[in-house]
C-alpha atoms as a PDB file:
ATOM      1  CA  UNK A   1       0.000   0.000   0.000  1.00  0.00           C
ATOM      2  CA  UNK A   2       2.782   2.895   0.732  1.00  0.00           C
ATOM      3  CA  UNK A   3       4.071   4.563  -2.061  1.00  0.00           C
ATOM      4  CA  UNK A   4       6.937   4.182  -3.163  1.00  0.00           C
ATOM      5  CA  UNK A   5      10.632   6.768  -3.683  1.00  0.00           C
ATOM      6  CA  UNK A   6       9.550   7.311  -7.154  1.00  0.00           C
ATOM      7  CA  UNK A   7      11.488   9.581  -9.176  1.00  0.00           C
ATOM      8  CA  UNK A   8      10.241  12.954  -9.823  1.00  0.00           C
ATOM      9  CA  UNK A   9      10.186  11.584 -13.673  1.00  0.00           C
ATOM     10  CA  UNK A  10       6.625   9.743 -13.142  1.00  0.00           C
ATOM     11  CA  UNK A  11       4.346  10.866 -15.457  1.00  0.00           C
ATOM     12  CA  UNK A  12       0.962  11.411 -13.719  1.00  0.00           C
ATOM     13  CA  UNK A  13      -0.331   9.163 -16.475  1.00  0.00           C
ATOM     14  CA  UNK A  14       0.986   6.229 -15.224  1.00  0.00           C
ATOM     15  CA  UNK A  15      -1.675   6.952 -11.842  1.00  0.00           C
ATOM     16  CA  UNK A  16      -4.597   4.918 -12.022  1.00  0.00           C
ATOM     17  CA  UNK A  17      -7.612   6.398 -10.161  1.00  0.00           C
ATOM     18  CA  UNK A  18     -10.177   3.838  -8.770  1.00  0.00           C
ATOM     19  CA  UNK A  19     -13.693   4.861  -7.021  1.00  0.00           C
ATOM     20  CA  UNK A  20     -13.353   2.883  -3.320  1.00  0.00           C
ATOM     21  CA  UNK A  21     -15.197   3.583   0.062  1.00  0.00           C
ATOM     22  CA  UNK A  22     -13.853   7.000   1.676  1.00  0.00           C
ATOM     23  CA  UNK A  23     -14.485   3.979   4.681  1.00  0.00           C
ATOM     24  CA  UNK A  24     -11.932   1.449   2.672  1.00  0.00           C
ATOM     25  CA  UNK A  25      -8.573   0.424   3.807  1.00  0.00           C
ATOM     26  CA  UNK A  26      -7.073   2.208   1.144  1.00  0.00           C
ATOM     27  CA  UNK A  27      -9.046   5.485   1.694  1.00  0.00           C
ATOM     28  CA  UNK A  28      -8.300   5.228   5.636  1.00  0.00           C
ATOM     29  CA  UNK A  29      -4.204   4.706   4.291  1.00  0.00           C
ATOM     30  CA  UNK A  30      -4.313   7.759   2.417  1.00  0.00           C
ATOM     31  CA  UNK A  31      -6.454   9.770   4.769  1.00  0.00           C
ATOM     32  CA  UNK A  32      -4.067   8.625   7.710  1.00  0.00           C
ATOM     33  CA  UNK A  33      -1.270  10.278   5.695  1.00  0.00           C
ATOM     34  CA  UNK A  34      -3.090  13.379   4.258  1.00  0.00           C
ATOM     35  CA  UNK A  35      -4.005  14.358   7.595  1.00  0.00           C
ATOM     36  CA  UNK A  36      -0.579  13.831   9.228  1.00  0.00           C
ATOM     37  CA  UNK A  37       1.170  15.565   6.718  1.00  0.00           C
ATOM     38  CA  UNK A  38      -1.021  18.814   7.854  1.00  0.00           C
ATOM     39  CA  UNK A  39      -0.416  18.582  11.214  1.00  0.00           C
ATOM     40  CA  UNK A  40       3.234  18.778  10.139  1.00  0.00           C
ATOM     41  CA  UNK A  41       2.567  21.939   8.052  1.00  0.00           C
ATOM     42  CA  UNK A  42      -0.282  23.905   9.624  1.00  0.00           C
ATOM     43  CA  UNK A  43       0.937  26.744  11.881  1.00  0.00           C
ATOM     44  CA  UNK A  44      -1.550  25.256  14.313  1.00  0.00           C
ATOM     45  CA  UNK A  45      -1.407  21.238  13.802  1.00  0.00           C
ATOM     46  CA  UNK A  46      -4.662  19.967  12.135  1.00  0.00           C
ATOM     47  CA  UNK A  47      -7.212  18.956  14.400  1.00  0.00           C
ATOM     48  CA  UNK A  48      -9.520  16.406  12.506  1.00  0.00           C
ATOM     49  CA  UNK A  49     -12.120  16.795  15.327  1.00  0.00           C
ATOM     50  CA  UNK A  50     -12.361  20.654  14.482  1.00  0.00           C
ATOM     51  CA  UNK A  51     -12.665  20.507  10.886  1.00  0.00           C
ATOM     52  CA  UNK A  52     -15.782  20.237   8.944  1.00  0.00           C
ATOM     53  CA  UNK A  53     -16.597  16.571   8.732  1.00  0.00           C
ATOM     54  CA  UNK A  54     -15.905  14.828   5.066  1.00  0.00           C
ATOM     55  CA  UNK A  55     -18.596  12.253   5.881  1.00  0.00           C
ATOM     56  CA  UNK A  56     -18.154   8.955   4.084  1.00  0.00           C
ATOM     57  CA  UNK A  57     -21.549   8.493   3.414  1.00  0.00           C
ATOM     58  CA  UNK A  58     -21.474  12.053   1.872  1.00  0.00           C
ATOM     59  CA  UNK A  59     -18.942  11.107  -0.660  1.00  0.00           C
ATOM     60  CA  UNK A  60     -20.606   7.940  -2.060  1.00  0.00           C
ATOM     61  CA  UNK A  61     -22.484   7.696  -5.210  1.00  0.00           C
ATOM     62  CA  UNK A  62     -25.187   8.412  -6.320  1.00  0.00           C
ATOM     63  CA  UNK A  63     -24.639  12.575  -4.997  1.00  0.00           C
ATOM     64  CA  UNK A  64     -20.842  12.085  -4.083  1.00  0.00           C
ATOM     65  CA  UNK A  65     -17.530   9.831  -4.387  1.00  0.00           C
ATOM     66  CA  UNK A  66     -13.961   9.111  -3.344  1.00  0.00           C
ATOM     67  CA  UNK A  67     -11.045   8.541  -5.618  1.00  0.00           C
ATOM     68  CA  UNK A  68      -7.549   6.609  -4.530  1.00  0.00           C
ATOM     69  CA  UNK A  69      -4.745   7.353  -6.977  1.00  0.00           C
ATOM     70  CA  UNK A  70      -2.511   3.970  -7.540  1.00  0.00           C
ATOM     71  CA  UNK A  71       0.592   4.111  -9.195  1.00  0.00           C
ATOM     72  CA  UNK A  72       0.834  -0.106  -9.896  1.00  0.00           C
ATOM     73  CA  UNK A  73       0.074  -1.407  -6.268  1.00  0.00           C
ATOM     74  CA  UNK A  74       1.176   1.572  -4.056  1.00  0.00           C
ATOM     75  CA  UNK A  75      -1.041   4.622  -3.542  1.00  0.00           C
ATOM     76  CA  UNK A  76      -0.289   8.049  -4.175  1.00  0.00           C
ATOM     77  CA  UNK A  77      -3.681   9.806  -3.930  1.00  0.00           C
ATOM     78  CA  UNK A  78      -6.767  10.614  -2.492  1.00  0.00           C
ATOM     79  CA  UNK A  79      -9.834  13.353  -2.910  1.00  0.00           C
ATOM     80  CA  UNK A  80     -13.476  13.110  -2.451  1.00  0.00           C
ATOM     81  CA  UNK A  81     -16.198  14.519  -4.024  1.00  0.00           C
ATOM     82  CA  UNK A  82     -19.153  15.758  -0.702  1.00  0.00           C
ATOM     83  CA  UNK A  83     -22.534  16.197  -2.225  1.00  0.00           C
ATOM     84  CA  UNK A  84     -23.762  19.719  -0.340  1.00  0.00           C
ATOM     85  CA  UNK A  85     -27.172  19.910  -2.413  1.00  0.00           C
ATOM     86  CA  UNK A  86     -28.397  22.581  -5.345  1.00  0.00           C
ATOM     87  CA  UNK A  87     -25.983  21.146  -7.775  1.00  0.00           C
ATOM     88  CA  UNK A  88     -22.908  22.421  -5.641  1.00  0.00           C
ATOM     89  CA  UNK A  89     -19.992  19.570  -4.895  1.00  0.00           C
ATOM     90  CA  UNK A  90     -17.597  20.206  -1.972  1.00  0.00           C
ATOM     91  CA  UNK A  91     -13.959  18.681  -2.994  1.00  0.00           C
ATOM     92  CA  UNK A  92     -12.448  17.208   0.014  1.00  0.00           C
ATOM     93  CA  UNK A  93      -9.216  15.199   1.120  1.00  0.00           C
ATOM     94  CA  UNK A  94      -7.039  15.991  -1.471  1.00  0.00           C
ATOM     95  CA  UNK A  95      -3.752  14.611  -1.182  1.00  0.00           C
ATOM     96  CA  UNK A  96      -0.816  13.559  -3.166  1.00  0.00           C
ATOM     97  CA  UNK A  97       2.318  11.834  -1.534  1.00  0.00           C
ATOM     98  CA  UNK A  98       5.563  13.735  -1.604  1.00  0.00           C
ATOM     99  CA  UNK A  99       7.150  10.910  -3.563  1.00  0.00           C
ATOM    100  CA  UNK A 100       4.901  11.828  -6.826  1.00  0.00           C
ATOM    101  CA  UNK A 101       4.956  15.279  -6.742  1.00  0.00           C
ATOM    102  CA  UNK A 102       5.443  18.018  -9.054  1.00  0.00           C
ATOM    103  CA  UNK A 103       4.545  15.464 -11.412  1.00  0.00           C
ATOM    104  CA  UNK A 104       1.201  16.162 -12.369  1.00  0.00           C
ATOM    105  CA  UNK A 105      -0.654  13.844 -10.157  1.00  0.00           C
ATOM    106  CA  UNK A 106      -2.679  16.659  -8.409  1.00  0.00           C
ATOM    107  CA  UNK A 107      -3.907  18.144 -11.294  1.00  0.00           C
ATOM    108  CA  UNK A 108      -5.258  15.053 -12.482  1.00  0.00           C
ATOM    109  CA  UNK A 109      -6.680  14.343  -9.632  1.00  0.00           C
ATOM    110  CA  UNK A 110      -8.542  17.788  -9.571  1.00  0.00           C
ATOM    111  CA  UNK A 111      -9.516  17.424 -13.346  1.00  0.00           C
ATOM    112  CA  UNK A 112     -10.683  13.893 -12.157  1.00  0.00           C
ATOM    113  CA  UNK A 113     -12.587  14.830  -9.423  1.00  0.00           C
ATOM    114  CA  UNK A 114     -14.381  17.776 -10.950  1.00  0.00           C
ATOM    115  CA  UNK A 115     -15.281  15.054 -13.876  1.00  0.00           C
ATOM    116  CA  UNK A 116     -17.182  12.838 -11.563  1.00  0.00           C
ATOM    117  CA  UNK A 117     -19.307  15.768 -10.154  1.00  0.00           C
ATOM    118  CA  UNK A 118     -20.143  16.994 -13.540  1.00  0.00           C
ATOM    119  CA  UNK A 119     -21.189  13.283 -13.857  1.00  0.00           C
ATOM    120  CA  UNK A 120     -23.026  13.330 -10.622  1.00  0.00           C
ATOM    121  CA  UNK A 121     -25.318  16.341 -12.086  1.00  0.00           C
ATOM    122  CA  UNK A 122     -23.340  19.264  -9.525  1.00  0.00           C
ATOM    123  CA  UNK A 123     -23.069  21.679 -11.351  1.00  0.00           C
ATOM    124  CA  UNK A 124     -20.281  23.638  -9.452  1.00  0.00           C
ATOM    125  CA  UNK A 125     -17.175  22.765  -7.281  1.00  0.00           C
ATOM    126  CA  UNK A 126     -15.839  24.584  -4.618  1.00  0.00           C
ATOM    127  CA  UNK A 127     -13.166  23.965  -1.754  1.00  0.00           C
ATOM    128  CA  UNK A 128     -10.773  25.609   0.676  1.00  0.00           C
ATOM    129  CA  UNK A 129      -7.521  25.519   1.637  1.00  0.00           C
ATOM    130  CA  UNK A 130      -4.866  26.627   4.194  1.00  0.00           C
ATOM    131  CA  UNK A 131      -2.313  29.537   3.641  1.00  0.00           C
ATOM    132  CA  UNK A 132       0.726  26.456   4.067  1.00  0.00           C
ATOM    133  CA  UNK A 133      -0.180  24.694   1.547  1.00  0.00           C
ATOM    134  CA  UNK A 134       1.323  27.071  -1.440  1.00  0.00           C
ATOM    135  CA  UNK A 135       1.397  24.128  -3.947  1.00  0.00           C
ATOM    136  CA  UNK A 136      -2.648  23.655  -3.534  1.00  0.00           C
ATOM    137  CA  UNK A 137      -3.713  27.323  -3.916  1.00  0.00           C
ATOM    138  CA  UNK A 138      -1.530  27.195  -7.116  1.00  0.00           C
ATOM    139  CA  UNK A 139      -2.808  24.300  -8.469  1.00  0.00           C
ATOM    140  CA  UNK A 140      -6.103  25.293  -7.832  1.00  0.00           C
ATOM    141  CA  UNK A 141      -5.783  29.115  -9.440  1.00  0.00           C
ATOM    142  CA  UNK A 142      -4.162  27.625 -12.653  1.00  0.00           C
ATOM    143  CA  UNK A 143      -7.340  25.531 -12.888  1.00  0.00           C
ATOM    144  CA  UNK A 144      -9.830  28.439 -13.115  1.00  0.00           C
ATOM    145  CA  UNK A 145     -11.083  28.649  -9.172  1.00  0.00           C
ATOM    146  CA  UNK A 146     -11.611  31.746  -8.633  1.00  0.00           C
ATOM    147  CA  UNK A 147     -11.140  33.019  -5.122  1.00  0.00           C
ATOM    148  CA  UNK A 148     -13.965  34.518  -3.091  1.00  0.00           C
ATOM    149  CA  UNK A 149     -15.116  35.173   0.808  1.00  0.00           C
ATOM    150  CA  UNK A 150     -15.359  32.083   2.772  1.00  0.00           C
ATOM    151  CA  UNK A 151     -18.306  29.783   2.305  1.00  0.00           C
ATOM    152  CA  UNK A 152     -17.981  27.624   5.235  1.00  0.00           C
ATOM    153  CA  UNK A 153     -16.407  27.961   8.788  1.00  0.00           C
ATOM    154  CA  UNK A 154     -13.430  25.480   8.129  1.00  0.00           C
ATOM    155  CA  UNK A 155     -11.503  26.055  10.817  1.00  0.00           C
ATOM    156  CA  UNK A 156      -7.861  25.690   9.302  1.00  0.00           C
ATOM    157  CA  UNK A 157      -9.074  27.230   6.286  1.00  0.00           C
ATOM    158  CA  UNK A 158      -7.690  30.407   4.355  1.00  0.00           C
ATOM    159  CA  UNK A 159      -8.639  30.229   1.303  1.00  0.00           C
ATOM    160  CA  UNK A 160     -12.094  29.640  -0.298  1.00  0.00           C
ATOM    161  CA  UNK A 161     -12.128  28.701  -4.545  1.00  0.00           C
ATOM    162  CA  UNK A 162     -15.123  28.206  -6.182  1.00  0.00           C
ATOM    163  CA  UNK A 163     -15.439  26.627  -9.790  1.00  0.00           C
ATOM    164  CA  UNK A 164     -18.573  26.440 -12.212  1.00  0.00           C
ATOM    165  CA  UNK A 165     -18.120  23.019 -14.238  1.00  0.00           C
ATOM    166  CA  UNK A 166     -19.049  23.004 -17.787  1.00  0.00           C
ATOM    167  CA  UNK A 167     -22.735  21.872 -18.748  1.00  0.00           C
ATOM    168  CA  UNK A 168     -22.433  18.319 -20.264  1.00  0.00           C
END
């Protein structure tokens, strides 16, 4: 299950992304990392208790899902998809391990993500972030979220994006 010391040469084409259980061992693996890694880089520590809840049963089809990225056997990524009603999807638990980035994994995992909601019927994605993590709030501006007050009380949040998906 861990993933691996690839190279920074892996092509985020070679990561498989496969719907599982935001309940699944593999989900709980990558959600065990995601949220140790910001407890490492939030000013604060990340308290899970504090934050707003990404429910598993809120991020299973038919309104929602959750996404592990595999890169042959070991995984490398996670992100949700949180149903929050009118046609608006909440992104949530996106992570990418160290070992794959700046490789293109992240953005497409976002592209991925926003591609199931459009196929759920939401109509727009939106999702926050914390001022630490620098690599996020780019990813997520050079994807076309645009920036606006907060729309939530996320505790450790800084940052709220909003996107309108393309009518299919």
């Amino acid at each position: 299950m861990p993933a691996a010391n690839y190279p920074a040469t892996v092509d985020a084409v070679e990561v498989r992304f496969d719907v599982v259980d935001a309940n699944s061992a593999p989900a709980r693996w990558c959600l065990d990392r995601y949220e140790a890694e910001l407890a490492e880089r939030f000013e604060t520590g990340f308290d899970a208790d504090a934050a707003i809840p990404a429910d598993p049963d809120a991020m299973r089809p038919p309104r929602g899902v959750f996404l592990v990225g595999r890169v042959g056997d070991d995984l490398v990524a996670c992100g949700g998809v949180k149903d929050l009603g009118d046609g608006v999807a909440d992104i949530k638990r996106m992570w990418v391990a160290t070992a794959v980035r700046g490789a293109g994994v992240g953005a497409r995992l976002l592209a991925e993500l926003e591609g199931r909601a459009a196929l759920l019927g939401h109509t727009i994605v939106q999702l926050e972030t914390n001022r630490a993590l620098n690599e996020a709030i780019t990813l997520y501006r050079r994807a076309g979220y645009i920036e606006g007050p907060a729309h939530n009380d996320e505790p450790h949040a800084h940052h709220w994006f909003r996107k309108d998906l393309p009518a299919g």
